[in-house]
Protein backbone atom coordinates (compact mmCIF):
# COMPACT_ATOMS: atom_id res chain seq x y z
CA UNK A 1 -3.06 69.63 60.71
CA UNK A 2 0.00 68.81 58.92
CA UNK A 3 0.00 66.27 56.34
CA UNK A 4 3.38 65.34 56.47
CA UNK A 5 3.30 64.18 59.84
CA UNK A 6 0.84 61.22 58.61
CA UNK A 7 3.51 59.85 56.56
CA UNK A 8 4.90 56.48 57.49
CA UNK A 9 7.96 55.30 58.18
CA UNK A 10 7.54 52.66 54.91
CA UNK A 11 6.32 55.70 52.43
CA UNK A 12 9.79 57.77 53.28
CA UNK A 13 13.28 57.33 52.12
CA UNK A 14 15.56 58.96 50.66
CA UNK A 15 17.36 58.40 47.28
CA UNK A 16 20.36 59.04 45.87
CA UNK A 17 20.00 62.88 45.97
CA UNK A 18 18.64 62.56 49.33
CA UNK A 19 15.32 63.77 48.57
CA UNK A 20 12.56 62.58 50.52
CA UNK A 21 9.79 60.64 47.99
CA UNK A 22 6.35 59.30 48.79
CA UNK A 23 6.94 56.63 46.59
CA UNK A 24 8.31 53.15 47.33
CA UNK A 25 11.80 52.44 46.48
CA UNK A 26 11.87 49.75 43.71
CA UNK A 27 14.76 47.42 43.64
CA UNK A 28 16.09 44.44 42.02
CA UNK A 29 17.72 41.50 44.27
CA UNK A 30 20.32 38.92 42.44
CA UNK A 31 21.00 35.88 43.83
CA UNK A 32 24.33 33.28 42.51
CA UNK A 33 24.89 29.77 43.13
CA UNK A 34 28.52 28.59 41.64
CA UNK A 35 28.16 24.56 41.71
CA UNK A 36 25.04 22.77 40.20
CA UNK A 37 24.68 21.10 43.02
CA UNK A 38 23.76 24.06 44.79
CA UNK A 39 21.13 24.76 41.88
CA UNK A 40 19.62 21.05 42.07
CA UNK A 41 19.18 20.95 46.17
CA UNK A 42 18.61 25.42 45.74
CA UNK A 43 19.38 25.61 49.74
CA UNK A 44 21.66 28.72 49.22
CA UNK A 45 19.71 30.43 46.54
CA UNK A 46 16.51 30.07 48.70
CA UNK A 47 18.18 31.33 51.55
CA UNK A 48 19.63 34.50 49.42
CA UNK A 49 15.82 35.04 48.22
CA UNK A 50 14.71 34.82 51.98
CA UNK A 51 17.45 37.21 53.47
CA UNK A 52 16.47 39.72 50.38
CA UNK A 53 13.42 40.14 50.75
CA UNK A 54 13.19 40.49 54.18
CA UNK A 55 15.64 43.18 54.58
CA UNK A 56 13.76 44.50 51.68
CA UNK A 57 10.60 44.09 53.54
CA UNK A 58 12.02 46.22 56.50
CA UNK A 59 12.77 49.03 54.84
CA UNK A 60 9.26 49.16 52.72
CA UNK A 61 10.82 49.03 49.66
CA UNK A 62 9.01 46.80 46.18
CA UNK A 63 11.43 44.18 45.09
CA UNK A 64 10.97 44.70 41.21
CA UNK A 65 12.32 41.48 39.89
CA UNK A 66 14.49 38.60 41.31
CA UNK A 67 17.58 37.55 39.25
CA UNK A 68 19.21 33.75 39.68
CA UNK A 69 21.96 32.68 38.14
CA UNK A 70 22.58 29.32 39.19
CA UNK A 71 25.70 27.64 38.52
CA UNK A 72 27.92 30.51 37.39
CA UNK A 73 31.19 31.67 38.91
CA UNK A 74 31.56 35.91 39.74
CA UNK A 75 35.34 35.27 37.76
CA UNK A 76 32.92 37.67 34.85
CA UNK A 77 30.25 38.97 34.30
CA UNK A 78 29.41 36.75 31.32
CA UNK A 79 25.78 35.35 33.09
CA UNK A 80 22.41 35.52 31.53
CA UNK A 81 20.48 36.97 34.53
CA UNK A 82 23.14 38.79 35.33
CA UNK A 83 22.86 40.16 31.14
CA UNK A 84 19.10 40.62 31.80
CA UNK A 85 19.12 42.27 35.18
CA UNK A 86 21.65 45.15 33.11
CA UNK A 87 19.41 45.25 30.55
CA UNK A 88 16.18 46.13 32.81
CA UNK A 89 18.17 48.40 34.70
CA UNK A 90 18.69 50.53 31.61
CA UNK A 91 15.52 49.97 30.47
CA UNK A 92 13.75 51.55 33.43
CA UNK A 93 15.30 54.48 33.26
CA UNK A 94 16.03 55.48 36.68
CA UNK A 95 13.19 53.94 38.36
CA UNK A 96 15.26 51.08 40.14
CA UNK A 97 16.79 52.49 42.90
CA UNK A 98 19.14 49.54 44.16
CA UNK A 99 20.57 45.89 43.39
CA UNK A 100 20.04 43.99 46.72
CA UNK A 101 22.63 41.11 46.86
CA UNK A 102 23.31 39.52 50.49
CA UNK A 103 27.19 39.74 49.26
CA UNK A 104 28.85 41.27 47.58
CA UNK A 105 31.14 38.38 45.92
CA UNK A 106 27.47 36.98 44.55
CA UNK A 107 27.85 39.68 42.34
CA UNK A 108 31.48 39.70 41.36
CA UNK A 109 34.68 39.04 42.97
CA UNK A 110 36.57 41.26 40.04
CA UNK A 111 37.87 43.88 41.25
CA UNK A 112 37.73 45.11 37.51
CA UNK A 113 33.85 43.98 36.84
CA UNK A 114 32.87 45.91 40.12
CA UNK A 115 34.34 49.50 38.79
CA UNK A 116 32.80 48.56 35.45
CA UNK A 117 29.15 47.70 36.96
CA UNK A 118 29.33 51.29 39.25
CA UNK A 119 30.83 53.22 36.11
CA UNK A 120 29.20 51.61 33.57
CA UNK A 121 25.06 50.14 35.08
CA UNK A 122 24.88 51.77 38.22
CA UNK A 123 26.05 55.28 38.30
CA UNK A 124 24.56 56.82 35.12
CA UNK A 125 21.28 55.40 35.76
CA UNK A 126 21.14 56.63 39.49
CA UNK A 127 21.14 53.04 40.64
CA UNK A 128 22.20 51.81 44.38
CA UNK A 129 24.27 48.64 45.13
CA UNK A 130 23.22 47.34 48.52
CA UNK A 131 25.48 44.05 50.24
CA UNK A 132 23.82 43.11 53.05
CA UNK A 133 26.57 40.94 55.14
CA UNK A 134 29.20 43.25 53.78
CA UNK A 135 27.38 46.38 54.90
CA UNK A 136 27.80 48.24 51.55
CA UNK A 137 24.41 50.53 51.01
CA UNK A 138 25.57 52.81 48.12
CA UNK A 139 22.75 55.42 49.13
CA UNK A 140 25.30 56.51 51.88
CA UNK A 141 28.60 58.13 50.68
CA UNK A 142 30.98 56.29 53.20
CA UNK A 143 29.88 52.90 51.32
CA UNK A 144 30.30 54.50 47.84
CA UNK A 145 34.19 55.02 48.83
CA UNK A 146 34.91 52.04 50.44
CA UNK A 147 33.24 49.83 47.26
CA UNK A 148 36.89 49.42 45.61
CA UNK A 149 38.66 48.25 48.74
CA UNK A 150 35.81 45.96 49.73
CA UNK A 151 36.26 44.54 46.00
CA UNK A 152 40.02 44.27 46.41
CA UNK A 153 39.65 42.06 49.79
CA UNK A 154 37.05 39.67 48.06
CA UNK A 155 39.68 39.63 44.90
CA UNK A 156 42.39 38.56 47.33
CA UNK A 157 40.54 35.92 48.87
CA UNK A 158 39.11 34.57 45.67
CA UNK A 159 42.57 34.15 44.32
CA UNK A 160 43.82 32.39 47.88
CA UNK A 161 40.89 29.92 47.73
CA UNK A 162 41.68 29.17 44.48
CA UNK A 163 45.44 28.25 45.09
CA UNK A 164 44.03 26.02 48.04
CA UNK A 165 41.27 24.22 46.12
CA UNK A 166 44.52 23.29 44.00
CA UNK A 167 46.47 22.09 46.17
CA UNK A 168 44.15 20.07 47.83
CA UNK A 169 42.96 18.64 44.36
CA UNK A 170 47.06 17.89 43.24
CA UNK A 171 47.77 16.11 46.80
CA UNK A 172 43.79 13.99 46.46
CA UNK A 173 45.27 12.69 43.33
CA UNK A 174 49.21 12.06 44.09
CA UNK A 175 47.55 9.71 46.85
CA UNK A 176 45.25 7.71 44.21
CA UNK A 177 41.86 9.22 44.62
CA UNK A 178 39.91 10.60 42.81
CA UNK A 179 38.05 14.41 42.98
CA UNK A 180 35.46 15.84 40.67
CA UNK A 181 32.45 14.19 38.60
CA UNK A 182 32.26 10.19 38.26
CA UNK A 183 32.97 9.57 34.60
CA UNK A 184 30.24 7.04 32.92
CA UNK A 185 31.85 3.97 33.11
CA UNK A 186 32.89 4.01 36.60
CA UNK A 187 31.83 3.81 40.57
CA UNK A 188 33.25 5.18 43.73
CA UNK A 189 34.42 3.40 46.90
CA UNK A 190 35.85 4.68 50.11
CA UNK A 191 39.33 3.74 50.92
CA UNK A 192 39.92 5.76 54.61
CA UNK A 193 39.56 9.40 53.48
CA UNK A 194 39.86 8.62 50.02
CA UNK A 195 37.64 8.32 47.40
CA UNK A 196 38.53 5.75 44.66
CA UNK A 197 37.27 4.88 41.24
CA UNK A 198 36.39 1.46 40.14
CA UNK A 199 34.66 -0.10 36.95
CA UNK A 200 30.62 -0.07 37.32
CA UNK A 201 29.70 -3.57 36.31
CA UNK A 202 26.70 -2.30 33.94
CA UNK A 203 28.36 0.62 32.47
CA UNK A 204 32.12 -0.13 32.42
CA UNK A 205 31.33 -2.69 29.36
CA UNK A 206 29.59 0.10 27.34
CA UNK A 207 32.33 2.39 27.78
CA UNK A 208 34.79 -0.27 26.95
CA UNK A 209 32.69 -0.85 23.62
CA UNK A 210 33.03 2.88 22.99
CA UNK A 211 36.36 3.28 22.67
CA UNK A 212 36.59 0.37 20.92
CA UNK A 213 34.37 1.49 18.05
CA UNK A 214 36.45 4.94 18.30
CA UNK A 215 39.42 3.04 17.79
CA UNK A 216 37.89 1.66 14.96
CA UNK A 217 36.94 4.82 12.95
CA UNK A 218 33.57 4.73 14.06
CA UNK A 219 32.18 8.76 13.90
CA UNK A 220 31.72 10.14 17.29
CA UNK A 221 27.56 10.91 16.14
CA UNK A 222 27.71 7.22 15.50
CA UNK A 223 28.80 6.21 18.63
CA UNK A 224 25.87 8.09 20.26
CA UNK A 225 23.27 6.85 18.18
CA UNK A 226 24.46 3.24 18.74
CA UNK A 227 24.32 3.72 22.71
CA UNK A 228 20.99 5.48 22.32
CA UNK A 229 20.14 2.54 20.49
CA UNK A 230 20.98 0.35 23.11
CA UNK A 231 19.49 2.62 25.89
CA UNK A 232 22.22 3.05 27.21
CA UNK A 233 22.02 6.51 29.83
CA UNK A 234 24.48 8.66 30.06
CA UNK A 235 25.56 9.75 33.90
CA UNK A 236 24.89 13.56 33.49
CA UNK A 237 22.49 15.72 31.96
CA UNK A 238 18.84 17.06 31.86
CA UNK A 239 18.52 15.00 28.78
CA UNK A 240 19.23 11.58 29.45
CA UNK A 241 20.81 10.65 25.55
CA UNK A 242 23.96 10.53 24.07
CA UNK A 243 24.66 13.36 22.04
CA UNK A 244 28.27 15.00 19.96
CA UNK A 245 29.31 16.86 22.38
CA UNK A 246 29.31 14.08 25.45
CA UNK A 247 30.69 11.70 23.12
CA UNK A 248 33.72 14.08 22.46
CA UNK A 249 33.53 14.89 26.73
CA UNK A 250 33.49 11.24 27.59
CA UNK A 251 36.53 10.01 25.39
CA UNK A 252 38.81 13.09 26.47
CA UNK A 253 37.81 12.55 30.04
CA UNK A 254 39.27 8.86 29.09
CA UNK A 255 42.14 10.51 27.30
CA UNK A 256 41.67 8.08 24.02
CA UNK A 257 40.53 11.25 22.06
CA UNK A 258 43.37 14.29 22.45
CA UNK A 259 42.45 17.85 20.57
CA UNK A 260 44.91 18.54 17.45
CA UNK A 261 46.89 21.29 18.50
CA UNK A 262 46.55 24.48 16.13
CA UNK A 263 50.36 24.33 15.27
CA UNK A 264 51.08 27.86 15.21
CA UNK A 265 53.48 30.59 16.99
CA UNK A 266 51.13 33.04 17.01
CA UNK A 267 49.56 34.05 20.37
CA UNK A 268 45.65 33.88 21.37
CA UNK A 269 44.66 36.94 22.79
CA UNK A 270 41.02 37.64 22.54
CA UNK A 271 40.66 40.90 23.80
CA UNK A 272 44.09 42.38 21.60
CA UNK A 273 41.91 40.99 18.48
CA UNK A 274 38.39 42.39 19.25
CA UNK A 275 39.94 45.94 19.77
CA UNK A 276 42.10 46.18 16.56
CA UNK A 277 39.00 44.23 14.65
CA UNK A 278 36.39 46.48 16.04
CA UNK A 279 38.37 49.66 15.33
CA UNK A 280 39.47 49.06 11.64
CA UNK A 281 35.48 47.55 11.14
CA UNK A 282 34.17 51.31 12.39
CA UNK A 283 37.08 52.48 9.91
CA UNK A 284 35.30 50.75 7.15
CA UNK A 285 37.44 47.45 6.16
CA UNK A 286 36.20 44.30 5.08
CA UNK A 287 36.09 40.89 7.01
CA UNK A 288 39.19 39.80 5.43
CA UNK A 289 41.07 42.70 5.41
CA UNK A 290 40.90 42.69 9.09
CA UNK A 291 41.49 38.46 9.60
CA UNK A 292 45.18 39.88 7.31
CA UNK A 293 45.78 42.22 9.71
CA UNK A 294 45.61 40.35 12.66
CA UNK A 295 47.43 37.82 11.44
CA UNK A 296 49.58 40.04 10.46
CA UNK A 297 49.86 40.93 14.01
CA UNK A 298 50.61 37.35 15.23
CA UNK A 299 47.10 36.85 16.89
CA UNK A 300 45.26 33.92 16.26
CA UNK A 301 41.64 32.39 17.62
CA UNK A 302 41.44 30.02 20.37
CA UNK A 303 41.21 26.53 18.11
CA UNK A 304 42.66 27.84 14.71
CA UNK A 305 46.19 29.15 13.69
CA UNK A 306 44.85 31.94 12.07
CA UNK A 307 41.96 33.87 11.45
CA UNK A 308 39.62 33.98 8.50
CA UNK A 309 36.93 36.34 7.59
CA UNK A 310 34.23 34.05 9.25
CA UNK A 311 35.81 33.85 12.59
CA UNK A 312 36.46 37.62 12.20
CA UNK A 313 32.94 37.65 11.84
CA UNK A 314 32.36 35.89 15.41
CA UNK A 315 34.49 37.51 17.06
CA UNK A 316 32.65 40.63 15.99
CA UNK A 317 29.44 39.45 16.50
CA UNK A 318 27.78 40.85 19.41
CA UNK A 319 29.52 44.38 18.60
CA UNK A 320 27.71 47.60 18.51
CA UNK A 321 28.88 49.89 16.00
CA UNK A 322 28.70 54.00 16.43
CA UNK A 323 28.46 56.95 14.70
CA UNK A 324 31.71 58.66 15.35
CA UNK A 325 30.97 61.97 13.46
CA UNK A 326 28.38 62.70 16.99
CA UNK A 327 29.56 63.07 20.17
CA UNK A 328 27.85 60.44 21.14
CA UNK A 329 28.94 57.82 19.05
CA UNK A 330 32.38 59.05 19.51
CA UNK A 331 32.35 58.60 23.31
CA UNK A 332 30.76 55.10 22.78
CA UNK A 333 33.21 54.11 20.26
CA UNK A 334 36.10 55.28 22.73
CA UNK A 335 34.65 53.55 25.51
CA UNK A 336 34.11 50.35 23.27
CA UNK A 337 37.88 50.49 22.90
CA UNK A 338 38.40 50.87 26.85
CA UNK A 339 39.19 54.32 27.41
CA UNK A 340 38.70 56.10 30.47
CA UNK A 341 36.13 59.12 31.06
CA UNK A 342 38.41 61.22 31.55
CA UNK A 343 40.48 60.68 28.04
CA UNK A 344 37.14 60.52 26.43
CA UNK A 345 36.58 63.91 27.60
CA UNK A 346 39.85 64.88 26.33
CA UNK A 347 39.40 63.06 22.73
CA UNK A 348 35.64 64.40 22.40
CA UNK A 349 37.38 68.36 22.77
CA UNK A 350 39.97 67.36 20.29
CA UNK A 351 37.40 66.16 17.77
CA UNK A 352 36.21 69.88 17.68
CA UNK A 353 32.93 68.18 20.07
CA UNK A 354 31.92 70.19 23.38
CA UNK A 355 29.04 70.14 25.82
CA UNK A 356 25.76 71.70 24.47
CA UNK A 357 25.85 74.53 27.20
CA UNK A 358 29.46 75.37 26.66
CA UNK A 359 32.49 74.66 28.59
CA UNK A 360 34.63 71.59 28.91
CA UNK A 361 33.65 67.82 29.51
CA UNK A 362 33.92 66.18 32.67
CA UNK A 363 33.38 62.64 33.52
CA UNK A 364 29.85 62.93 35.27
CA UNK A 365 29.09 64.82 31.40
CA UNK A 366 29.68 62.14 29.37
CA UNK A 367 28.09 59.98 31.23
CA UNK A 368 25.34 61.79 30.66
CA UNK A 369 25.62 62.12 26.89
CA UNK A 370 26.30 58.39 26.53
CA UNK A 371 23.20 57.16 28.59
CA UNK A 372 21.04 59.77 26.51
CA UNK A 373 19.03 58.55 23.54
């Protein structure tokens, strides 16, 4: 008898190469929440985890891992499950199959980010993206081409809710209410559709006393030990005491403390400065060197009006550093500095570098040669 025809529906799929396996497909699901809220109650990341792993369970496929960010917008990729989740992925080499997501705009809503995650995570390590609702399965090449258009709708509509959420937000407040967090200090009433602010009897006196000692010259650390002192809560938090940073949160919310502006014409542009930093660092230059030449340049950081070799040195800090004499390190070095694969390909052959086998580079070949070790 043939064995084949013992084989279950759950034991077969096929994967990216449309092979039939015996083995289970293993996949990771991610699940995002934007508003804390939504993390403290977790109705919608429950409900993710449910939908998941039941169309997970249909299929027969081993859900590897579940990642939850919960509280973070898809505006970037710039999320800490989202960090791990990339990580494992290359760690496993190959062996995940998919990301499960039930949308697609729980993992981004950049149209950018989503070409990045398919050229970047899920391409050269044979990995899937599956959207339930949106009916994206990657394993099937109609869904692979319609990925950037899907991305560009979900782009569009993030940028229209956004306008809305501001314009309802700008009319709220012409009208006298009020819309966002309850500072400490303060109470909400209900005045026909609006919501109002008025001084909390047991807090409003502590906040008063705040300022006051800030208007005094009374150290911002000080005022938090004295109201920790005086067990006095603040509103927000996991930890319920007064530290630097609420202190500084609380009187700009109350606009009595204002930020010093950094009094300078040069321009903040963060991405500019890591490029030109992280190409004359691979060249060899010191910390200052490269703080002179971007100021030089008119950049500046975010709070400063120029840079200095320290803050050179954060804005470096997470970079990775190659070996440009290899072919390797050259296409990671090229890529750092956001080239394309297919000028990579052209830079590599002008660098005197070509494939192992012979012949020219193509995109799906340095893919290759970066993901190798």
């Amino acid at each position: 008898m043939d064995t084949r025809k013992l084989k279950t529906a759950n034991t077969r799929h096929y994967n990216s190469s449309d092979r039939i396996t015996e083995h289970r497909l293993k996949v990771f699901c991610y699940c995002r929440v934007s508003t804390d809220m939504q993390v403290q109650y977790g109705l919608s990341l429950d409900a993710q985890r449910s939908e998941i792993e039941r169309y997970a369970a249909d299929r027969g496929w081993l859900v590897a891992e579940i990642f939850v960010d919960g509280g973070f917008s898809a505006k970037n990729t710039d999320r800490p499950a989202f960090r791990r989740m990339a990580k494992a992925i290359k760690d496993a080499d190959g062996s995940i199959a998919a990301v499960v997501v039930t949308k697609l705009d729980r993992l981004t809503r950049s149209l950018r980010d989503l070409c990045a995650i398919n050229e970047d995570l899920l391409e050269p390590y044979g990995c899937n993206l599956v959207a339930i609702r949106d009916g994206i399965n990657t394993f099937e090449p109609v869904s692979r081409m319609l990925l950037p258009f899907l991305a560009i709708i979900g782009q569009i509509e993030r940028q229209n809710t956004a306008e809305r959420v501001r314009a309802t937000i700008q009319h709220i407040r012409s009208q006298g209410g009020h819309y966002g967090k309850v500072p400490f200090g303060f109470a909400t009433v209900k005045e026909g559709k609006l919501t109002k602010l008025v001084p909390d009897p047991e807090t409003h006196p502590w906040l008063e006393k705040a300022i006051g000692w800030y208007r005094e010259g009374v150290t911002m650390v000080e005022i938090a030990r004295r109201l920790n002192e005086a067990r006095v809560r603040p509103r927000y938090g996991r930890i319920r005491e007064w530290t630097l940073s609420k202190i500084y949160e609380l009187l700009r919310t109350m606009q009595v403390h204002r930020s010093r502006s950094v009094g300078s014409e040069a321009r903040y542009d963060k991405h500019e400065a890591y490029t030109t930093a992280y190409r004359l660092r691979c060249d060899g230059h010191t910390m200052p060197f490269i703080a002179a030449r971007l100021n030089a340049d008119g950049l500046r950081p975010l709070k400063a009006a120029q840079y200095t070799w320290h803050s050179v040195q954060d804005l470096l800090r997470s970079a990775v550093y190659h070996d440009r004499s290899t072919p390797r390190g050259l296409a990671l070095y090229l890529k750092a500095q956001g080239h394309s694969l297919r000028e990579i390909c052209v830079r590599l052959a002008q660098a005197g570098h070509f494939p192992k086998r012979g012949g020219q580079w193509y995109p799906q070949t340095v893919k290759l040669l970066m993901v190798s070790s």
